[in-house]
N, C-alpha and C. Protein backbone atom coordinates (compact mmCIF):
# COMPACT_ATOMS: atom_id res chain seq x y z
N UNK A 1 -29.74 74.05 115.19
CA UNK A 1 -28.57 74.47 114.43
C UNK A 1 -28.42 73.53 113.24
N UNK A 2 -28.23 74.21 112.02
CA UNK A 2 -28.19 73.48 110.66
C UNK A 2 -26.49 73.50 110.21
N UNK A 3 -26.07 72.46 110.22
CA UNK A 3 -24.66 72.74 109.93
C UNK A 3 -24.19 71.91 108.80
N UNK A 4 -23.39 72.44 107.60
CA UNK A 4 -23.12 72.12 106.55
C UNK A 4 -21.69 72.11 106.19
N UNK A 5 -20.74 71.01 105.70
CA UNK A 5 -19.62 70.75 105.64
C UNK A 5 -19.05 72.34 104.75
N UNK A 6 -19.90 72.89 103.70
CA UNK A 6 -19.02 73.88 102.90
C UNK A 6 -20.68 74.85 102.74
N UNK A 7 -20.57 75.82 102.39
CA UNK A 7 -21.37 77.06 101.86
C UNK A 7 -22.32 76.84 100.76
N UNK A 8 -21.65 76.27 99.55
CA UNK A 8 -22.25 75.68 98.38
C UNK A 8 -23.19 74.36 98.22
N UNK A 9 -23.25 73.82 99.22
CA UNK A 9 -23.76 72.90 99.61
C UNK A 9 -25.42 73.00 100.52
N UNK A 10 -25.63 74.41 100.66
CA UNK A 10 -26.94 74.85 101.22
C UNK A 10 -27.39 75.51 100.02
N UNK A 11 -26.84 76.32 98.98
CA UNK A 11 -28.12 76.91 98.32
C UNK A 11 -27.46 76.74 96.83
N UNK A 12 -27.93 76.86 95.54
CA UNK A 12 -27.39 77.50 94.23
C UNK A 12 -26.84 78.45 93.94
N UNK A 13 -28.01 79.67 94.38
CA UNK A 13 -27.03 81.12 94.40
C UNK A 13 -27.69 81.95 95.31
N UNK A 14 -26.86 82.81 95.11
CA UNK A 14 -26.80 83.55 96.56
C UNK A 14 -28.08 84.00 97.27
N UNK A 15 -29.08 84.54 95.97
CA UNK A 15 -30.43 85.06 96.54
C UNK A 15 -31.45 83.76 97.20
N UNK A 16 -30.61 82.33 96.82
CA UNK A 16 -31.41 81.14 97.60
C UNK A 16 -30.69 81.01 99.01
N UNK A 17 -29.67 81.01 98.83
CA UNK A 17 -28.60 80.51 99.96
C UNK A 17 -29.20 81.55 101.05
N UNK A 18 -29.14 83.01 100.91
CA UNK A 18 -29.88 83.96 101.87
C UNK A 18 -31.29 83.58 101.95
N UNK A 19 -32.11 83.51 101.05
CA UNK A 19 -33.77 83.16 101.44
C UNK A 19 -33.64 81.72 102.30
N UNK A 20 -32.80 80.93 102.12
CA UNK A 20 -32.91 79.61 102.80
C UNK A 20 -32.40 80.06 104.76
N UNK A 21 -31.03 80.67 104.74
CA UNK A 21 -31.03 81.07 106.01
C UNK A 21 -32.00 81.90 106.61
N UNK A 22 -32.13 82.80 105.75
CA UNK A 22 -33.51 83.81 106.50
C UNK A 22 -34.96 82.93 106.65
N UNK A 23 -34.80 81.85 106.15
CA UNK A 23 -36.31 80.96 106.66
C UNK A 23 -35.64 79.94 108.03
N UNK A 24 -34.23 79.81 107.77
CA UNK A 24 -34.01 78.89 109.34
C UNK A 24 -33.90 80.17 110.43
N UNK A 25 -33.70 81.49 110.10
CA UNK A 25 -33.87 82.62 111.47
C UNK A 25 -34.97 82.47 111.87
N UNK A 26 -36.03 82.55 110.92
CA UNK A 26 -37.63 82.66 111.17
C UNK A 26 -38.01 81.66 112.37
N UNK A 27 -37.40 80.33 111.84
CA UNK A 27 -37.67 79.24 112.59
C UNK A 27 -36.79 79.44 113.92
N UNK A 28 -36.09 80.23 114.24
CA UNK A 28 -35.13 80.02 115.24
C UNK A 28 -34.03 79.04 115.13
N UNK A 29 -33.63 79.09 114.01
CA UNK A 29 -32.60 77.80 113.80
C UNK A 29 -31.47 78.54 113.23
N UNK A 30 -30.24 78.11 114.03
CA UNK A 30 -28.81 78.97 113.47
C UNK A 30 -28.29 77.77 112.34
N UNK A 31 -27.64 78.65 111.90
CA UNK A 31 -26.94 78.25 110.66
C UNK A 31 -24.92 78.06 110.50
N UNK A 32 -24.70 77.05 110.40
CA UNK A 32 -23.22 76.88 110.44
C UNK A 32 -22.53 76.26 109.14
N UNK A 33 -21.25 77.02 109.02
CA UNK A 33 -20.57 76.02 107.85
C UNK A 33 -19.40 75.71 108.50
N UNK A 34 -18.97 74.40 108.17
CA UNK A 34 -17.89 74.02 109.04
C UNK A 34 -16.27 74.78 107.87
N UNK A 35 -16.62 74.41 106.89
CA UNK A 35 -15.07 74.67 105.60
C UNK A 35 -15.09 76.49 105.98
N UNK A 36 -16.11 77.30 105.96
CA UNK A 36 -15.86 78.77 105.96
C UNK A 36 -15.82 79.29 106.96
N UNK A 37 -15.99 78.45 108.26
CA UNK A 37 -16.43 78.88 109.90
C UNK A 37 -17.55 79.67 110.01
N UNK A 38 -18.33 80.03 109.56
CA UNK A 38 -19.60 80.90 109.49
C UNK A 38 -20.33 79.83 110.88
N UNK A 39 -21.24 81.16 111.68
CA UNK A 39 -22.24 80.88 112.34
C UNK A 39 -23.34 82.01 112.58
N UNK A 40 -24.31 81.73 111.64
CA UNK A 40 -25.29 83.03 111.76
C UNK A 40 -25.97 82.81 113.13
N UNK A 41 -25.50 82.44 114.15
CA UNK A 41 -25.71 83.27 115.18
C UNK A 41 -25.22 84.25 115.74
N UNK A 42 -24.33 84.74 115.30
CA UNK A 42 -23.87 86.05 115.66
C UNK A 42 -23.37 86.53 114.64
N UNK A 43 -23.58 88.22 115.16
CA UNK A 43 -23.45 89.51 114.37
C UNK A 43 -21.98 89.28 113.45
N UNK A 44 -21.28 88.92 113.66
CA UNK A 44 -19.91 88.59 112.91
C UNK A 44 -20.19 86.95 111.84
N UNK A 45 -20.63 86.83 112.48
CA UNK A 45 -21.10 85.38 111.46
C UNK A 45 -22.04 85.80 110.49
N UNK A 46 -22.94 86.22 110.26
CA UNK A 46 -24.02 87.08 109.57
C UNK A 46 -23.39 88.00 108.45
N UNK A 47 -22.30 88.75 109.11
CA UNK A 47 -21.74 89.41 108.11
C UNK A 47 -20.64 88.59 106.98
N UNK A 48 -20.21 87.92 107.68
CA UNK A 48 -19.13 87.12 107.34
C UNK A 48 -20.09 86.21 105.95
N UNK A 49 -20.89 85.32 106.38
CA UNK A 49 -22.22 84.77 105.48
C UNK A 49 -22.46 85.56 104.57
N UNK A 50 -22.65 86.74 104.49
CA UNK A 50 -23.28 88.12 103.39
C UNK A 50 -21.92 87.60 102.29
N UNK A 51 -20.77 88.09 102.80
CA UNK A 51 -19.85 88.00 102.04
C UNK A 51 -19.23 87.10 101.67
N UNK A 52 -19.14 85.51 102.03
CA UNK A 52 -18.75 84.71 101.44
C UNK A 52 -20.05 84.44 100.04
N UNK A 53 -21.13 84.36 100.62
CA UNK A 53 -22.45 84.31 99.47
C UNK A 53 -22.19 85.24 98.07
N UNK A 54 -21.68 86.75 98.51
CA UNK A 54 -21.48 87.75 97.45
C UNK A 54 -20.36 87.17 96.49
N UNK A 55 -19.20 87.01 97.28
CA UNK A 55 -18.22 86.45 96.65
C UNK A 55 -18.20 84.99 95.67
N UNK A 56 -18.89 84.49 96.42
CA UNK A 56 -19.14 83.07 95.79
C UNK A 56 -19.99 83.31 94.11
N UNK A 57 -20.69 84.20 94.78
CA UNK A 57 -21.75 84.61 93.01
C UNK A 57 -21.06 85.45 92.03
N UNK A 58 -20.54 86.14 92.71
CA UNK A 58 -19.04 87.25 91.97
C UNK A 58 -18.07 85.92 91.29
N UNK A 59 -17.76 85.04 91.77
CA UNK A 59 -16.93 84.21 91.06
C UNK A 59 -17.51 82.90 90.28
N UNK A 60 -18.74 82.68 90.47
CA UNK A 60 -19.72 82.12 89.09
C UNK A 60 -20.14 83.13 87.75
N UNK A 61 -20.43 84.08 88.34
CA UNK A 61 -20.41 84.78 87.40
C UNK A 61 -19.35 85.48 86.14
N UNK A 62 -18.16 85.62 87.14
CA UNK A 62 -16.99 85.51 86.24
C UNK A 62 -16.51 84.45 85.78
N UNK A 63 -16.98 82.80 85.93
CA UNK A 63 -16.85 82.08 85.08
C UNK A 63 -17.58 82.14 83.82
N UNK A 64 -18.94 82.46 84.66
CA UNK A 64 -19.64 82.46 83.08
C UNK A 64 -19.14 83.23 82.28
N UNK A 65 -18.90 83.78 82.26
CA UNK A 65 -18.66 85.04 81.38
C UNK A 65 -17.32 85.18 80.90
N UNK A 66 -16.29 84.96 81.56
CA UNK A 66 -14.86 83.87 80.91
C UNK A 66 -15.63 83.00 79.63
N UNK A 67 -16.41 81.91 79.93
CA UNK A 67 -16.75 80.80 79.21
C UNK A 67 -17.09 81.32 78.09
N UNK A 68 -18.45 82.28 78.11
CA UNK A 68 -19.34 82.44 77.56
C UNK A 68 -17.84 83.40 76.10
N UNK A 69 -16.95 84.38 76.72
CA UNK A 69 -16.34 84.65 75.84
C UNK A 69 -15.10 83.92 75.40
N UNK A 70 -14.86 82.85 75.97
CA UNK A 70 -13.82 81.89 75.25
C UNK A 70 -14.63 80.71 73.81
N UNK A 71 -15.57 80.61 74.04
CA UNK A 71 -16.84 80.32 73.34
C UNK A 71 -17.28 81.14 71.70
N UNK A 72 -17.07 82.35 72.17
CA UNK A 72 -17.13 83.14 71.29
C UNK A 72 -15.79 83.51 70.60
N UNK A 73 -15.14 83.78 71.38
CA UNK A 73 -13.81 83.77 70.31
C UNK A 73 -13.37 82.78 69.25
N UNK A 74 -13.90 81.19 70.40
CA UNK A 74 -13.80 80.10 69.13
C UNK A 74 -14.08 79.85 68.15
N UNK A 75 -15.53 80.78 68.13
CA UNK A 75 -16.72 81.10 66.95
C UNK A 75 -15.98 81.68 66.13
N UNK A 76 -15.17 82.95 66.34
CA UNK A 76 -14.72 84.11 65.40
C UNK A 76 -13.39 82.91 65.05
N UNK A 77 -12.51 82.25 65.14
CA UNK A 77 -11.69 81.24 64.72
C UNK A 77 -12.17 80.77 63.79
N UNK A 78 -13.61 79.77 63.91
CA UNK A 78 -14.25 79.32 63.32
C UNK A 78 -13.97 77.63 63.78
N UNK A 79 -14.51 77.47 65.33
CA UNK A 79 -14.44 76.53 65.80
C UNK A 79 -16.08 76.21 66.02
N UNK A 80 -16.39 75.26 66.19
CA UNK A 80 -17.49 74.80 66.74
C UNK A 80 -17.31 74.00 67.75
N UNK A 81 -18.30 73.86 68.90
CA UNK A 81 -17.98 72.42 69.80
C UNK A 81 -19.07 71.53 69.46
N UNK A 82 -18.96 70.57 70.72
CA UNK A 82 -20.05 69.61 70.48
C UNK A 82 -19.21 68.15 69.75
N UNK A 83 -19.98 67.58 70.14
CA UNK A 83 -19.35 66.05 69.12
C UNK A 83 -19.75 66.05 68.02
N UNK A 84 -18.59 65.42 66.89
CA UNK A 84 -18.85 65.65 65.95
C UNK A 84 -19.65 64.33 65.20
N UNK A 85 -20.38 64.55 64.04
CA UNK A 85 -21.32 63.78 63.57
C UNK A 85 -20.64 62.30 63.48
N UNK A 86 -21.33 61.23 63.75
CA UNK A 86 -21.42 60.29 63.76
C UNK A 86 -21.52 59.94 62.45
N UNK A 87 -22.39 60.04 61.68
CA UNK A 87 -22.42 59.84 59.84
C UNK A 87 -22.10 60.53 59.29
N UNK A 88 -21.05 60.73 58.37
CA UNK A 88 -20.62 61.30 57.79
C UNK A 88 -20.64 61.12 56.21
N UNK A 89 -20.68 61.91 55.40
CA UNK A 89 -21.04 62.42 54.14
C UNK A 89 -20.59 60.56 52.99
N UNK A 90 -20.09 60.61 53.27
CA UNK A 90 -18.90 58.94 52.88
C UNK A 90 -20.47 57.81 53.23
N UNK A 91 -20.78 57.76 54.64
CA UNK A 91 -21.40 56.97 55.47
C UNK A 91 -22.87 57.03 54.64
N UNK A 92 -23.40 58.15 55.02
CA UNK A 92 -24.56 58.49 54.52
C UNK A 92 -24.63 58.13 52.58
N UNK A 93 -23.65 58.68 52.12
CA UNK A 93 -23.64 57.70 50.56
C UNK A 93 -24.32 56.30 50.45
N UNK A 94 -22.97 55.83 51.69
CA UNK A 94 -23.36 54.08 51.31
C UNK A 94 -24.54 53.91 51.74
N UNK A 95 -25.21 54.32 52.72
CA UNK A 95 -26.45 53.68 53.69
C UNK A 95 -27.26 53.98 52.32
N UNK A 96 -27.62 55.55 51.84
CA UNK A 96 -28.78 55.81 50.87
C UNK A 96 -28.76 54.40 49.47
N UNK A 97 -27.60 54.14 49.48
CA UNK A 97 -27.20 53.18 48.25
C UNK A 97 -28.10 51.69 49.02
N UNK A 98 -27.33 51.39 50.10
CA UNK A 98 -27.80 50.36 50.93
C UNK A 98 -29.46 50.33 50.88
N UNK A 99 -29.90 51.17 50.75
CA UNK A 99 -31.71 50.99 51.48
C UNK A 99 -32.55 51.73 50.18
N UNK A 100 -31.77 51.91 48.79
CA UNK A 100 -32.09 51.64 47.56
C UNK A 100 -32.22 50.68 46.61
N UNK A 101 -31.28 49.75 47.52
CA UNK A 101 -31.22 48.27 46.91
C UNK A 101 -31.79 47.26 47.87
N UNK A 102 -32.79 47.78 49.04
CA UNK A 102 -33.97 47.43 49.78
C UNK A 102 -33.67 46.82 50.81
N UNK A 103 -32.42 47.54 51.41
CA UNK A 103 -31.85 47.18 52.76
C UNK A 103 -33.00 48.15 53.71
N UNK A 104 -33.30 47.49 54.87
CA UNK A 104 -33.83 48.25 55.75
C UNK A 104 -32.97 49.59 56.42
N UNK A 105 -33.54 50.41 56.71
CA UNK A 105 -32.48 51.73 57.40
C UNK A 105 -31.66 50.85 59.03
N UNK A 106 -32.65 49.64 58.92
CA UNK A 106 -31.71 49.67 60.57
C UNK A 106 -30.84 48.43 60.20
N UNK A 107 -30.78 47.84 58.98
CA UNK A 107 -29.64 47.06 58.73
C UNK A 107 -28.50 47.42 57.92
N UNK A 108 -29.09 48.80 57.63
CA UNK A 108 -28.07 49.67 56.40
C UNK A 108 -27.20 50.08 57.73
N UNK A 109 -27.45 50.45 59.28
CA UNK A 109 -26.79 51.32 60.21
C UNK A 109 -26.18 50.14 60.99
N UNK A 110 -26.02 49.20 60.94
CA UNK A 110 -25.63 47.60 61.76
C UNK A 110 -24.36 47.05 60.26
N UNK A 111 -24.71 47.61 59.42
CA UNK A 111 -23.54 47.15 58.38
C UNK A 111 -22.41 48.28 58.10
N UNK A 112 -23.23 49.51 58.44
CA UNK A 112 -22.05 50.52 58.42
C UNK A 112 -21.57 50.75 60.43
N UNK A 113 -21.96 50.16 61.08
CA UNK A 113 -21.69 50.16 62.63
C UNK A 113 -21.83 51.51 63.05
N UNK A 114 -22.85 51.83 62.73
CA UNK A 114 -23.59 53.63 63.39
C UNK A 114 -25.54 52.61 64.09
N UNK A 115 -25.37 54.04 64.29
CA UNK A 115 -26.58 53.61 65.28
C UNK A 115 -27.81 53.95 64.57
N UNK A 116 -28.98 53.09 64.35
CA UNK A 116 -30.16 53.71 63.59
C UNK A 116 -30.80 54.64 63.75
N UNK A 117 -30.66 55.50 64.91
CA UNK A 117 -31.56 56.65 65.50
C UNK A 117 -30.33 57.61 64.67
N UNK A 118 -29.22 57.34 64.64
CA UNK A 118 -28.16 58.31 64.20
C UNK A 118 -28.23 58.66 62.68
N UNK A 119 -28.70 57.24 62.03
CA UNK A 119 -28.60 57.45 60.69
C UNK A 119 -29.91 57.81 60.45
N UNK A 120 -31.22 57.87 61.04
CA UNK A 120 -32.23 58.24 60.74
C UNK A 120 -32.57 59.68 60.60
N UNK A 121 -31.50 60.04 61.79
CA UNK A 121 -31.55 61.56 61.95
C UNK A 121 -30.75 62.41 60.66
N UNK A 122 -29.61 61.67 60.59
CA UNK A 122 -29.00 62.01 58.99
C UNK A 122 -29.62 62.02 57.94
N UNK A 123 -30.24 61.04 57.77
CA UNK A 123 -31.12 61.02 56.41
C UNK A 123 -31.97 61.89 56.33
N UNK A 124 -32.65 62.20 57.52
CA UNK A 124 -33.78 63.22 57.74
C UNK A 124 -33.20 64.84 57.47
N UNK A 125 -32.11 65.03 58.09
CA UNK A 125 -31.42 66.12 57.63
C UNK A 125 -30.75 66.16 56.57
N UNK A 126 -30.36 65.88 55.97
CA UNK A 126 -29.76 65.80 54.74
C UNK A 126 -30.98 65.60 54.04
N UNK A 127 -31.96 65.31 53.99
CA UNK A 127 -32.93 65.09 52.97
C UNK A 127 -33.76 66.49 52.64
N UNK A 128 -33.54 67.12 54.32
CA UNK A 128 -34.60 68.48 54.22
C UNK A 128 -33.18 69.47 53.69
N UNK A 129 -32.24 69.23 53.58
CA UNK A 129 -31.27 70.16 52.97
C UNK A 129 -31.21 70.33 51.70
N UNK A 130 -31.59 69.12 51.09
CA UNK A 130 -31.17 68.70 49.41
C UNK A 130 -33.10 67.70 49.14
N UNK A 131 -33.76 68.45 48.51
CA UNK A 131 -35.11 68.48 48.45
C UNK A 131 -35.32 67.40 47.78
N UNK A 132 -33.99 67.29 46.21
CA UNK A 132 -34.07 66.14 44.75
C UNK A 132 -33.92 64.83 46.19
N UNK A 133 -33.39 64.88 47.16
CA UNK A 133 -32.90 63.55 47.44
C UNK A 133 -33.94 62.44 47.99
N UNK A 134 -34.09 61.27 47.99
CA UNK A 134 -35.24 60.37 48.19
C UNK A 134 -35.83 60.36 49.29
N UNK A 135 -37.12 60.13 49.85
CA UNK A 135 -37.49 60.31 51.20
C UNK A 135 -37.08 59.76 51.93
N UNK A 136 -36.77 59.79 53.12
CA UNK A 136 -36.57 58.72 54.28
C UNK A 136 -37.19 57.75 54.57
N UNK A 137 -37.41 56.31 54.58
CA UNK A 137 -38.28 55.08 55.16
C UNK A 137 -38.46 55.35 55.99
N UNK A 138 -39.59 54.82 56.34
CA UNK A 138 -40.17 54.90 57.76
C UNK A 138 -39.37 53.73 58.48
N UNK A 139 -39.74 53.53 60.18
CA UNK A 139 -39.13 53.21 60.83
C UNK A 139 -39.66 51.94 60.40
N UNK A 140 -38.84 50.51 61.03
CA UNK A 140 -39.37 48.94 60.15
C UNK A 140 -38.91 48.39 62.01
């Protein structure tokens, strides 16, 4: 007997959670959850299992899909997520000024207190955006 404090805790989704019990039947091994009372040893436990599993995926799925359109509405707002840039247009000025007057890129990002992988990545983008602008140094 395999016994598990909650349901979610034996599989991801439902078509695992069932392939995982149907390999402990094979073996002769019952299956218990203590939070849902399920015991696939019997005919009422089995069924009971079907439907907490269905339900459980019925209500991931309506998260996703909540998410996925609260997400999108933000879009049509004209929100974006994600964190927002670390260098900013101001930042990136001074650093290009900084490492024109032959500051290294990783002491130009230690004087403006950003991180050099951060400002490297800025320069790199902003450089492939705006073609006139100077190349990026290599790493020092």
């Amino acid at each position: 007997m395999l016994v598990v404090w909650k349901l979610d805790r034996l599989g991801r989704s439902l078509a695992h959670l069932i392939e995982t019990v149907a390999a402990l039947e094979q073996r002769g091994v019952g299956f218990r959850s203590i939070t849902e009372a399920i015991d696939t040893t019997t005919p009422g436990g089995r069924l009971v299992f079907h439907l907490f599993g269905a339900l459980g995926q019925f209500e991931r799925d309506l998260i996703r899909e909540r998410t996925r359109a609260g997400l999108a509405a933000a879009a049509m707002r004209g929100r974006k997520g994600g964190r927002k840039p670390v260098v900013d247009a101001d930042k990136l000025k001074r650093a290009r000024s900084m490492v024109a007057k032959g500051l290294t890129v990783r002491e130009a990002a230690i004087r403006l207190r950003i991180g050099k992988t951060a400002l490297y990545d800025a320069l790199r983008l902003r450089t492939a955006e705006s073609p006139q602008s100077p190349a990026v140094p290599s790493a020092t």
